[in-house]
Protein backbone atom coordinates (compact mmCIF):
# COMPACT_ATOMS: atom_id res chain seq x y z
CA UNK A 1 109.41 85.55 104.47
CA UNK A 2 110.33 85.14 100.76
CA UNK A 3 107.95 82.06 100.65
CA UNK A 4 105.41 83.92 102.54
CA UNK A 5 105.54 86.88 100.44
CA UNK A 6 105.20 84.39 96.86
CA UNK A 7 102.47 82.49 98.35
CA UNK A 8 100.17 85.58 99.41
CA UNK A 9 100.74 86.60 95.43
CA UNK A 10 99.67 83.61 94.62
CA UNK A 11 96.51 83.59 96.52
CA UNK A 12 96.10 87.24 95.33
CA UNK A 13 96.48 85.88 91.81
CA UNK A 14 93.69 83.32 92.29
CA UNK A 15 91.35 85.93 93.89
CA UNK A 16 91.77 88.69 91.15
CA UNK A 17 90.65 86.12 88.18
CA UNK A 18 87.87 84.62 90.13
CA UNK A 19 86.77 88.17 91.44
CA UNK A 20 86.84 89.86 87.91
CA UNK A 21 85.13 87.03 86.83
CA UNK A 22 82.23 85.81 89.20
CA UNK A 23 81.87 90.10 91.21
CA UNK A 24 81.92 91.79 88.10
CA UNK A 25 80.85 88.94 85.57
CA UNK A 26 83.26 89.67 83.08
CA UNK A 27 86.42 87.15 81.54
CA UNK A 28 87.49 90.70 80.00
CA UNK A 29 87.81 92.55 83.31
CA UNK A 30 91.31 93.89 83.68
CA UNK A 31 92.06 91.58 86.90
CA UNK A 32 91.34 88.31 84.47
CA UNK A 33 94.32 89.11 82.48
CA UNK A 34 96.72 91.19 84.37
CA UNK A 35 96.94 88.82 87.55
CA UNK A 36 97.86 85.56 85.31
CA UNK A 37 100.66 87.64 84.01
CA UNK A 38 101.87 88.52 87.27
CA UNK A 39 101.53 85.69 88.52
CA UNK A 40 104.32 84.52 86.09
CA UNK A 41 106.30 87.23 87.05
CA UNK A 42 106.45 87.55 90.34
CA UNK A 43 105.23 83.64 91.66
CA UNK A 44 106.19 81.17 88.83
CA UNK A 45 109.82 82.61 87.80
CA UNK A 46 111.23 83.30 91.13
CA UNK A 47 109.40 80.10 93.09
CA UNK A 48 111.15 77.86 90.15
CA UNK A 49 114.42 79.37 90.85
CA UNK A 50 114.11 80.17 94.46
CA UNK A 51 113.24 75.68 94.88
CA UNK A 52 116.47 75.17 92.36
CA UNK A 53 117.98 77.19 95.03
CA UNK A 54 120.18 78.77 92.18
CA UNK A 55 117.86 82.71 92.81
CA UNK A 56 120.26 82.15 96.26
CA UNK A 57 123.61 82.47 94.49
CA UNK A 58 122.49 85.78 93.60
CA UNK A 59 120.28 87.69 96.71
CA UNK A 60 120.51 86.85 100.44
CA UNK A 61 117.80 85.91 102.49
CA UNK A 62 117.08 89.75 103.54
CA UNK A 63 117.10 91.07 99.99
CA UNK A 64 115.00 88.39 98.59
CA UNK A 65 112.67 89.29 101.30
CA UNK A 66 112.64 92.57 100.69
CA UNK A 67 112.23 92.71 97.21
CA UNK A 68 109.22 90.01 97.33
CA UNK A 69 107.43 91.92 100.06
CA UNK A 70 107.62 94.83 97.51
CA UNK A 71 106.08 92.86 95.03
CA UNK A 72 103.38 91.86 97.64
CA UNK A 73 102.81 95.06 98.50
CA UNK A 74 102.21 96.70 94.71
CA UNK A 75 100.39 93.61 93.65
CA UNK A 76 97.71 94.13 96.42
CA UNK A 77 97.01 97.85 95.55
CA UNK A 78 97.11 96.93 92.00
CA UNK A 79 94.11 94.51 92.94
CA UNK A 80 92.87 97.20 95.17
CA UNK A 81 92.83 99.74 92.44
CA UNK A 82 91.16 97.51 90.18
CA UNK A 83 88.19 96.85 92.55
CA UNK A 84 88.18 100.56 93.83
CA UNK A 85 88.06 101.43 89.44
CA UNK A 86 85.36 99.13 88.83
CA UNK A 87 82.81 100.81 91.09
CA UNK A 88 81.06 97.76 91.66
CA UNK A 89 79.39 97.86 87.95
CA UNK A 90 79.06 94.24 86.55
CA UNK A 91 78.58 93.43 82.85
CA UNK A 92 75.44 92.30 81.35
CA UNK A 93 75.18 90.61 77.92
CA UNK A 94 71.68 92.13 77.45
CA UNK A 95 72.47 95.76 78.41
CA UNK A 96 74.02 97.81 75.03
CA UNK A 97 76.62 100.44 75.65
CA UNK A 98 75.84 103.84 75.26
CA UNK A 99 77.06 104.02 71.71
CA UNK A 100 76.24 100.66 70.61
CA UNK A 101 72.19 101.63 71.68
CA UNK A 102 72.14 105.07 69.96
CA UNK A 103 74.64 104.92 66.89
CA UNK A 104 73.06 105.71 63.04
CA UNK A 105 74.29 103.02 60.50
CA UNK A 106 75.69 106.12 58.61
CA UNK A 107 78.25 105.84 61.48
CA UNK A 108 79.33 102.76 61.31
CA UNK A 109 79.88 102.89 57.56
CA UNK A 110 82.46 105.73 59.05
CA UNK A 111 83.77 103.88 61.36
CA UNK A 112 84.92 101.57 58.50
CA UNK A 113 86.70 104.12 56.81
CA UNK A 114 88.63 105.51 59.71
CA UNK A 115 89.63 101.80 60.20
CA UNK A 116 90.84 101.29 56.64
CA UNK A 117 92.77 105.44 57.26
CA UNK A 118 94.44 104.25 60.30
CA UNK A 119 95.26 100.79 59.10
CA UNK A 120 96.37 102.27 55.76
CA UNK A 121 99.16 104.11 57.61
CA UNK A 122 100.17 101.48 59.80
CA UNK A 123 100.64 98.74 56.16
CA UNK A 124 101.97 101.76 54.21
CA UNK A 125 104.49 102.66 57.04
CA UNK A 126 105.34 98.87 57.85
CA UNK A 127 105.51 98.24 53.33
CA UNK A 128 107.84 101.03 53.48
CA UNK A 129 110.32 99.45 56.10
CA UNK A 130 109.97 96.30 54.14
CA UNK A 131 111.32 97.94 51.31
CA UNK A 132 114.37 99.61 53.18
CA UNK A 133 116.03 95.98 53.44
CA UNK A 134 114.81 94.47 50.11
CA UNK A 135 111.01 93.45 50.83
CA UNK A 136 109.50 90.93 52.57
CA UNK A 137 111.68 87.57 52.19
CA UNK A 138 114.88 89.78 52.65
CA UNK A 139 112.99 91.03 56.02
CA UNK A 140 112.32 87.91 57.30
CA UNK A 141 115.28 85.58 55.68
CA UNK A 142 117.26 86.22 59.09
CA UNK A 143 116.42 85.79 62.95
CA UNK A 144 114.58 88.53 64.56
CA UNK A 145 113.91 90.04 61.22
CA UNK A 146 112.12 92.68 60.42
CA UNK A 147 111.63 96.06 58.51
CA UNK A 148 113.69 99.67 58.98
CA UNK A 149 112.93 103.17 58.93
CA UNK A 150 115.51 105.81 60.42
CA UNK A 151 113.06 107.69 62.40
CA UNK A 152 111.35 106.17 65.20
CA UNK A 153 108.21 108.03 64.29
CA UNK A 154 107.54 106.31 61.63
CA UNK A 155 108.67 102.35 63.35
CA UNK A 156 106.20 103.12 66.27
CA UNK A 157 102.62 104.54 64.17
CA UNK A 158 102.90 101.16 62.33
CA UNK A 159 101.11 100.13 65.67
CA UNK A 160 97.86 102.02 64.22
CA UNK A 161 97.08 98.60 63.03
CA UNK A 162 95.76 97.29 66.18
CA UNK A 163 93.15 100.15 66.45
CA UNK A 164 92.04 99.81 63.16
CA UNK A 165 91.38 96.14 63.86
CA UNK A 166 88.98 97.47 66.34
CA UNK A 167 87.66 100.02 64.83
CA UNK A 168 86.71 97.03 61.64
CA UNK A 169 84.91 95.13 64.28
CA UNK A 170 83.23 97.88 65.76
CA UNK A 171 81.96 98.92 62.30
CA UNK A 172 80.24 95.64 61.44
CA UNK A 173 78.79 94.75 64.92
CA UNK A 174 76.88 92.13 65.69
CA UNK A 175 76.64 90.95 62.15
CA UNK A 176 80.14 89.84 62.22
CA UNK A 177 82.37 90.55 59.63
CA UNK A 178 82.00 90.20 55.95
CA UNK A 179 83.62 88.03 53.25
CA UNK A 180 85.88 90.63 51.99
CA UNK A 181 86.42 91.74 55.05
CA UNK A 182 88.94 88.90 56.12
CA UNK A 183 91.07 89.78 53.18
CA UNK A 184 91.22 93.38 55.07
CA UNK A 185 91.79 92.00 58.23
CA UNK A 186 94.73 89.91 56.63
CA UNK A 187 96.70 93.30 56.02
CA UNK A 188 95.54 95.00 59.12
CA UNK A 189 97.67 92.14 60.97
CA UNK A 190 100.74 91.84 58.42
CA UNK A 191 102.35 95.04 61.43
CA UNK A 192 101.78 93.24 64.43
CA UNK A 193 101.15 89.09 64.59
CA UNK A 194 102.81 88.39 61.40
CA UNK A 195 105.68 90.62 62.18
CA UNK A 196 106.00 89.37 65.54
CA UNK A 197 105.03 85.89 64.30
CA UNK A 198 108.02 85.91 61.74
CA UNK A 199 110.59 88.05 64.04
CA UNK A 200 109.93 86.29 67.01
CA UNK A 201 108.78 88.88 69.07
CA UNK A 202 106.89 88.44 72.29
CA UNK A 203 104.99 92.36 71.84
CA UNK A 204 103.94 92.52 68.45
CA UNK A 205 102.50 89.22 69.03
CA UNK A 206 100.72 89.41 72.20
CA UNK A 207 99.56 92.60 70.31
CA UNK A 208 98.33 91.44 67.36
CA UNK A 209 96.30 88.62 68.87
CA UNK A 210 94.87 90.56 71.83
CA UNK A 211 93.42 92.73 69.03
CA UNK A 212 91.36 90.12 67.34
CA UNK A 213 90.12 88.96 70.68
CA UNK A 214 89.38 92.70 72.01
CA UNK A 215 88.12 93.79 68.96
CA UNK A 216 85.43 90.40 68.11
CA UNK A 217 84.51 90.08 71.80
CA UNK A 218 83.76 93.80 72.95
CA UNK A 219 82.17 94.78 69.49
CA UNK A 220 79.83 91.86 69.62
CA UNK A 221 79.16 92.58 73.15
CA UNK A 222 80.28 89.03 74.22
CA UNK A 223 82.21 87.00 76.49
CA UNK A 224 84.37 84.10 76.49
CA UNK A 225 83.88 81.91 79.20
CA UNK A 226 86.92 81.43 82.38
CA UNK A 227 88.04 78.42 81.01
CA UNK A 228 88.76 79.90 77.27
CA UNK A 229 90.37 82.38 78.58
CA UNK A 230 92.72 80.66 80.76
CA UNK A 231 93.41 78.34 78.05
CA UNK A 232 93.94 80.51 75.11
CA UNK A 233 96.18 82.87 77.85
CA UNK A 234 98.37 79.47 78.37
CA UNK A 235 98.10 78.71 75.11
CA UNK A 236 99.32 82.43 74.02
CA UNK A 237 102.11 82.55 76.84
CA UNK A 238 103.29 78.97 75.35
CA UNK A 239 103.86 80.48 72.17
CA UNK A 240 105.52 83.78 73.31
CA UNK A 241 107.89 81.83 75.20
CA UNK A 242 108.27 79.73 72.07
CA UNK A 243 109.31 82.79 70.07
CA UNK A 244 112.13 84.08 72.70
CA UNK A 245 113.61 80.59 72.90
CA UNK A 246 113.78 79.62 69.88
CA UNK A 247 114.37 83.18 68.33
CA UNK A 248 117.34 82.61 67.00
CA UNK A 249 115.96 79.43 64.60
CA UNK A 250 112.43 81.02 63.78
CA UNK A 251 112.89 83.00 59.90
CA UNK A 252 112.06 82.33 56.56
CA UNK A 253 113.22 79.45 54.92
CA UNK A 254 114.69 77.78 58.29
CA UNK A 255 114.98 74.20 59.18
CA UNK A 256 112.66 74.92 62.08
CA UNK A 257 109.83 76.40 60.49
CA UNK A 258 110.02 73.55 57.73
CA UNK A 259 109.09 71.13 60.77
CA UNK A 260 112.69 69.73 61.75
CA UNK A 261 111.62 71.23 65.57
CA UNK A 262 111.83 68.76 68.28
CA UNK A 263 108.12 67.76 69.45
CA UNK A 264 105.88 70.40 70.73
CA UNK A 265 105.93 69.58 74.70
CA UNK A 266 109.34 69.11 74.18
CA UNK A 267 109.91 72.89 72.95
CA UNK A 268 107.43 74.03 75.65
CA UNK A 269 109.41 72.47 78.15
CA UNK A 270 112.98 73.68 77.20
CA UNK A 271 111.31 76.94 76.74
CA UNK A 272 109.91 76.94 80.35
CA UNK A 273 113.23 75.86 81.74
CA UNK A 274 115.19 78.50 79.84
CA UNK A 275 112.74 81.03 81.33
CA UNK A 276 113.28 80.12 84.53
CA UNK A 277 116.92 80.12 84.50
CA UNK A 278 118.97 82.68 87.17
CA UNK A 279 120.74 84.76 84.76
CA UNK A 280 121.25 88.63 84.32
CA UNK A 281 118.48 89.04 81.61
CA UNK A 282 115.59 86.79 83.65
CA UNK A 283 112.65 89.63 84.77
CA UNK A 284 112.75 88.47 88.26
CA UNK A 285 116.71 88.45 88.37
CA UNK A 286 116.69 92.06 86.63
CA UNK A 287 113.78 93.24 88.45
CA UNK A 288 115.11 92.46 91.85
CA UNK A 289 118.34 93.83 90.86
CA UNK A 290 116.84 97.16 89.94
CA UNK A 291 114.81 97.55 93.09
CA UNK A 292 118.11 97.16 95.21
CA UNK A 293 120.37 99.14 93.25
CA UNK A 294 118.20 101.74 93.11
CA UNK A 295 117.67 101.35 97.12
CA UNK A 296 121.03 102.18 97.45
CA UNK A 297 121.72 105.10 95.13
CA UNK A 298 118.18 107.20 95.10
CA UNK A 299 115.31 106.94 93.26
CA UNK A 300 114.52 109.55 90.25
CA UNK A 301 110.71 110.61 91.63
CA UNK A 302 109.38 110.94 88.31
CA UNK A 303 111.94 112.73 86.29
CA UNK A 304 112.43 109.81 83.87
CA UNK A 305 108.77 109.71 83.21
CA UNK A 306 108.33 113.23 82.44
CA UNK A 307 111.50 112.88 79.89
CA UNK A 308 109.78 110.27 78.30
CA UNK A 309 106.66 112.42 77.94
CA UNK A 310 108.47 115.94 76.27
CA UNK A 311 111.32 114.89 75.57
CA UNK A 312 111.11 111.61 73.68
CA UNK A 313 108.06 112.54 71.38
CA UNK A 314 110.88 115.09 69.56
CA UNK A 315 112.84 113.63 66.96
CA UNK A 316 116.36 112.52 67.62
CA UNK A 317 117.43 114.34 63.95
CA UNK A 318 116.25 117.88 65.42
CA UNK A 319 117.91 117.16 69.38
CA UNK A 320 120.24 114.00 68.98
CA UNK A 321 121.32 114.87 72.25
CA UNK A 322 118.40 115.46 73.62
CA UNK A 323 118.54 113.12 76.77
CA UNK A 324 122.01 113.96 77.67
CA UNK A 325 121.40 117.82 77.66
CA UNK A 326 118.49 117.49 80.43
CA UNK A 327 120.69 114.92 82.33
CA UNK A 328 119.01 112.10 81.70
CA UNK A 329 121.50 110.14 79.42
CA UNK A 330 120.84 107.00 81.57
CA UNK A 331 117.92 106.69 79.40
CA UNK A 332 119.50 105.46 77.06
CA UNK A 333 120.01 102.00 78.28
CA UNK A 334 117.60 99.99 79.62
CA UNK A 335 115.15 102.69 79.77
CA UNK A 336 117.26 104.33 82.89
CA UNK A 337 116.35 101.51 85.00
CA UNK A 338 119.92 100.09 85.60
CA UNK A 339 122.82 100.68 83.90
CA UNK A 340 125.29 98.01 82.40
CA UNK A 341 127.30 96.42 84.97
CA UNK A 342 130.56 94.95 85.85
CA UNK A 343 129.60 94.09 88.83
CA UNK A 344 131.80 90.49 89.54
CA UNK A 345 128.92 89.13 92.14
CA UNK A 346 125.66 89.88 89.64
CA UNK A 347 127.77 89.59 86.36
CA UNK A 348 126.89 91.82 83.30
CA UNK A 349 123.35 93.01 82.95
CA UNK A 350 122.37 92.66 79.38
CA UNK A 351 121.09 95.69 77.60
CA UNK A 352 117.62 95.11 76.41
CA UNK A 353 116.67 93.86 80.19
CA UNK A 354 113.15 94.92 81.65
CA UNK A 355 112.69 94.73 85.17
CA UNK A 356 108.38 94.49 85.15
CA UNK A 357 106.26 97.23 86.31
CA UNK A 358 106.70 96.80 89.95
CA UNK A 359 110.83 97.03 89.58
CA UNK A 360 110.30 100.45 87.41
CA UNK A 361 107.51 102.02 89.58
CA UNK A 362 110.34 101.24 92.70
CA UNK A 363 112.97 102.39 90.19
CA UNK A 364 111.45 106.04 89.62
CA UNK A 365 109.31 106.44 92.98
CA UNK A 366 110.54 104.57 96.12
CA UNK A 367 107.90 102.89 98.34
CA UNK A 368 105.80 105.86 96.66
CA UNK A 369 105.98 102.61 93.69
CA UNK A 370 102.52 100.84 95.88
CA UNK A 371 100.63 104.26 95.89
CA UNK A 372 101.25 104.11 91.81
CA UNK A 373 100.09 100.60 91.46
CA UNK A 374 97.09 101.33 93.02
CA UNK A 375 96.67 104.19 90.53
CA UNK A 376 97.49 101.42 87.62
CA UNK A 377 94.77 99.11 88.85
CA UNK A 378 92.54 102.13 89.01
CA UNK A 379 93.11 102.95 85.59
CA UNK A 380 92.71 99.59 84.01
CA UNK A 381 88.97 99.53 85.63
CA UNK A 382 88.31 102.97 84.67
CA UNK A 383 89.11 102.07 81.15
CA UNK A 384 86.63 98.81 81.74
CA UNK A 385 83.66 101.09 83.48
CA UNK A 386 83.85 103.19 80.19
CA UNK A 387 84.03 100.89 77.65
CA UNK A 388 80.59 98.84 79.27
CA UNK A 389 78.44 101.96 80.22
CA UNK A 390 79.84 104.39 77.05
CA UNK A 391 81.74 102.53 74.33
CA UNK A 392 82.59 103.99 71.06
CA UNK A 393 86.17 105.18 71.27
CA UNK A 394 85.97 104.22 75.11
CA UNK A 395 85.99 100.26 73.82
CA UNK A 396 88.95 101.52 71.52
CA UNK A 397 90.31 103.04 74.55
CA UNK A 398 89.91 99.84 76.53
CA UNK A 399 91.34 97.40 74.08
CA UNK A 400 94.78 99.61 73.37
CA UNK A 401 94.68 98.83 77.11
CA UNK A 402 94.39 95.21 77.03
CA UNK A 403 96.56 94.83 74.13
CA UNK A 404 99.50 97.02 76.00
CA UNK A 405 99.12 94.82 78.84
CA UNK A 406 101.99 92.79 78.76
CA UNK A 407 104.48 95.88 78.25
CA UNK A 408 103.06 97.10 81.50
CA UNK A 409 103.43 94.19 83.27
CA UNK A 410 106.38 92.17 81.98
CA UNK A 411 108.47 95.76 81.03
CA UNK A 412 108.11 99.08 81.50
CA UNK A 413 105.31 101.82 82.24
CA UNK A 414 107.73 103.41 79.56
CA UNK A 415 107.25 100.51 77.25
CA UNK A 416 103.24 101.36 77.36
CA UNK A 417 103.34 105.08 77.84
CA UNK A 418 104.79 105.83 74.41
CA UNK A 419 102.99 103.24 72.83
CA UNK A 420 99.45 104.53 74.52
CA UNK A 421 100.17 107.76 73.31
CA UNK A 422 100.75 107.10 69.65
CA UNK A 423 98.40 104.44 69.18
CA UNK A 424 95.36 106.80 70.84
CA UNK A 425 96.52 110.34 69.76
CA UNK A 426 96.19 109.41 65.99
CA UNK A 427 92.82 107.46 66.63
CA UNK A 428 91.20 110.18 68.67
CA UNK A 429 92.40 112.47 65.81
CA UNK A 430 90.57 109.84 63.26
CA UNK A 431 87.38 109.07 64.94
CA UNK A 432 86.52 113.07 65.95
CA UNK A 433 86.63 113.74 61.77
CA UNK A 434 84.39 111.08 60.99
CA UNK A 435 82.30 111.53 64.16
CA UNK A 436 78.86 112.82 63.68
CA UNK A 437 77.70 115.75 65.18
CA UNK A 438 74.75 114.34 67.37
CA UNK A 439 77.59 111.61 68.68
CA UNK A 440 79.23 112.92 71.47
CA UNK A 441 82.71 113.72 71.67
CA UNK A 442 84.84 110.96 73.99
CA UNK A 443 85.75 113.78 76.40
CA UNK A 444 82.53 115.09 77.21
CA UNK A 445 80.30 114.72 80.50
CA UNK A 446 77.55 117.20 79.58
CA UNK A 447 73.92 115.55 78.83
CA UNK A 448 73.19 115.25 75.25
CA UNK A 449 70.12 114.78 73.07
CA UNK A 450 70.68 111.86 70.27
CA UNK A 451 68.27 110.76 67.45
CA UNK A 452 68.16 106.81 66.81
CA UNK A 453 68.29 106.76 62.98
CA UNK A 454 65.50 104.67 62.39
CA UNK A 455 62.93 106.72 64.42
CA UNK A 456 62.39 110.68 65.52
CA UNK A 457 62.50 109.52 69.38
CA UNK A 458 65.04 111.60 71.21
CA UNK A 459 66.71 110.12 74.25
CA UNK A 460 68.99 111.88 76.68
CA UNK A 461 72.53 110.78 78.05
């Protein structure tokens, strides 16, 4: 049944990309993206180790059946949810967004500025970590270096860069962007791929590239065509498996980086064998570990999440024991989703470990886990229907989801729900002060009457 299970993912893989892109004509529809990734999760990891026959030594035949029919199971309403979201609408290169049709240039020049506000608070916070450990060579002198800040509040808002990326496409539009421009753009990255580029870090990566993608394609109302996309995705998940690999070789200075590597499909091939290896940290190994555990001993039907919502966003120097007075200490490692353990058949479980959406949705919600998938899938094409038929902060909307993606998929719906919140509450904040009066507000569903700048012709939305 395991094999069963892996190959119907498979096909479900294949179906998603080819569906998002030939039903709804669209490379950038949420199934495009999300199924590849799952695909690795969920079909490449555990067939590699499952044909090594080394995924045996640690699951019998029963619990590797169980925990892959799971993983059927969510993937399919995922899809399901994704179709269901998408409402049938199809994108069109010669049909404008809402907001693209009817905005004034007087808005675009403000869309500029609440680019440069939010991406001024993302350099300024990520400068200021720099400086905590000596500047930027210290920082990055080191494996997995990186800035420091003692509050978490001000580590996570440096991720303000990647809507201000957005925000600097959106503000030029079709023109493309200009000379000085790129010089911006430079610092509006330094957060995100340069950090992640330098620390070897698979998020801040994925991040800041899936910005510059989101941001150039959607603003310019274009598309890439399948076969970019599922080269620059291979190309991307090369690198980010790169970066874990060789993490501990990648900083400043290093013999590595100086081009003393071994050749480049030799690294991608030690990287893709080290990926696939059966040990405590692997996704598939943790993930299927998580979903029997928690089998066993209950399931926390939603508490964790609703921590994570009220209780997290206070600071820890107000409430530093904040998660152990509402019972939820757990949290504290491995976002709640297994514990460290001793265990002498399934060996120490490092901390750090992220089981993959499908493993935490199980984790907090039982077989209740498929109903939320579909409700994932749902909200990934909601996100898509808004950001073709509206746009404005709906296409900011849409790329924090694309560029959150992998958290979702490869982590945590923690890992994204945090980040979702800071990166959009701050934006949202941004965009409604330099927002127009005649532009409606991103929450509204009322009809309104807008003037197009260049003529007195009123048109109704």
């Amino acid at each position: 049944m395991f094999e069963l299970f892996t190959w119907g993912i498979a096909l479900m893989v294949v179906a998603g990309v080819l569906w998002g892109t030939f039903r709804h004509r669209d490379t950038l529809h949420p199934l495009v993206y999300t199924m590849p990734m799952i695909a690795f999760m969920y079909v490449i990891q555990p067939y590699q180790l499952y044909t090594d026959r080394t995924l045996q030594l640690w699951f019998s035949g029963a619990e590797l059946s169980f925990v892959q029919g799971l993983n059927f199971a969510c993937t399919a309403t995922f899809f399901l949810g994704c179709i269901v979201g998408s409402k049938g609408l199809q994108y069109d290169v010669r049909r404008s967004d809402f907001f693209s049709a009817l905005s004034p240039e007087q808005w675009r020049r403000k869309l500029f500025w609440a680019a440069i506000v939010l991406g001024g608070v993302a350099f300024a916070l990520y400068a200021y970590g720099l400086s905590n450990v000596g500047g930027f060579v210290a920082a990055y002198d080191s494996p997995k270096g990186g800035g420091w800040a003692a509050s978490g509040y001000l580590r996570d808002f440096t991720i303000l860069s990647v809507p201000a990326v957005v925000l600097l496409f959106m503000s030029r539009g079709t023109t493309g962007l200009k000379k000085w421009d790129y010089v911006l753009l430079g610092g509006l990255l330094l957060p995100t791929l340069v950090h992640g580029l330098l620390g070897a870090r698979r998020g801040p990566t994925f991040m800041g590239i899936a910005a510059l993608a989101a941001g150039w394609y959607l603003a310019q109302n274009r598309r890439p065509s399948l076969w970019q996309v599922l080269a620059g995705g291979a190309t991307v998940g090369a690198l980010l498996l790169l970066l874990v690999t060789f993490r501990g070789e990648i900083y400043l200075g290093s013999y590595f980086l100086l081009g003393g590597g071994p050749e480049t499909a030799e690294m991608v091939e030690q990287a893709f064998s080290e990926t696939t290896e059966a040990e405590g940290g692997n996704e598939f190994v943790y993930g299927s570990y998580t979903v029997l555990t928690a089998r066993e001993e209950g399931f926390y039907w939603g508490k964790r999440y609703l921590t994570y919502l009220f209780v997290r966003p206070i600071p820890s120097a107000i409430w530093p024991t904040k998660y152990q007075d509402v019972g939820m200490g757990e949290l504290l490692t491995n976002a709640g989703t297994l514990v460290e353990s001793s265990d002498p058949v399934h060996g120490n479980i490092p901390v750090g470990a992220a089981p993959g959406f499908i493993g935490d949705l199980y984790v907090e919600f039982g077989w209740g886990s498929v109903a939320a998938a579909f409700f994932l899938g749902w909200f990934f094409a909601f996100g898509w229907r808004r950001m073709l038929t509206r746009g404005g902060l709906w296409t900011v909307f849409y790329s924090v989801q694309m560029v959150l993606s992998l958290y979702l998929i490869a982590q945590t719906v923690e890992a994204v729900l945090v980040r979702f919140l800071v990166t959009l509450i701050p934006t949202v904040l941004a965009w409604t002060y330099f927002r127009p009066s005649q532009i409606p507000p991103l929450w509204s569903r009322s009809r309104h009457a807008l003037k197009i700048s260049s003529s007195k012709e009123e048109v109704s939305v």
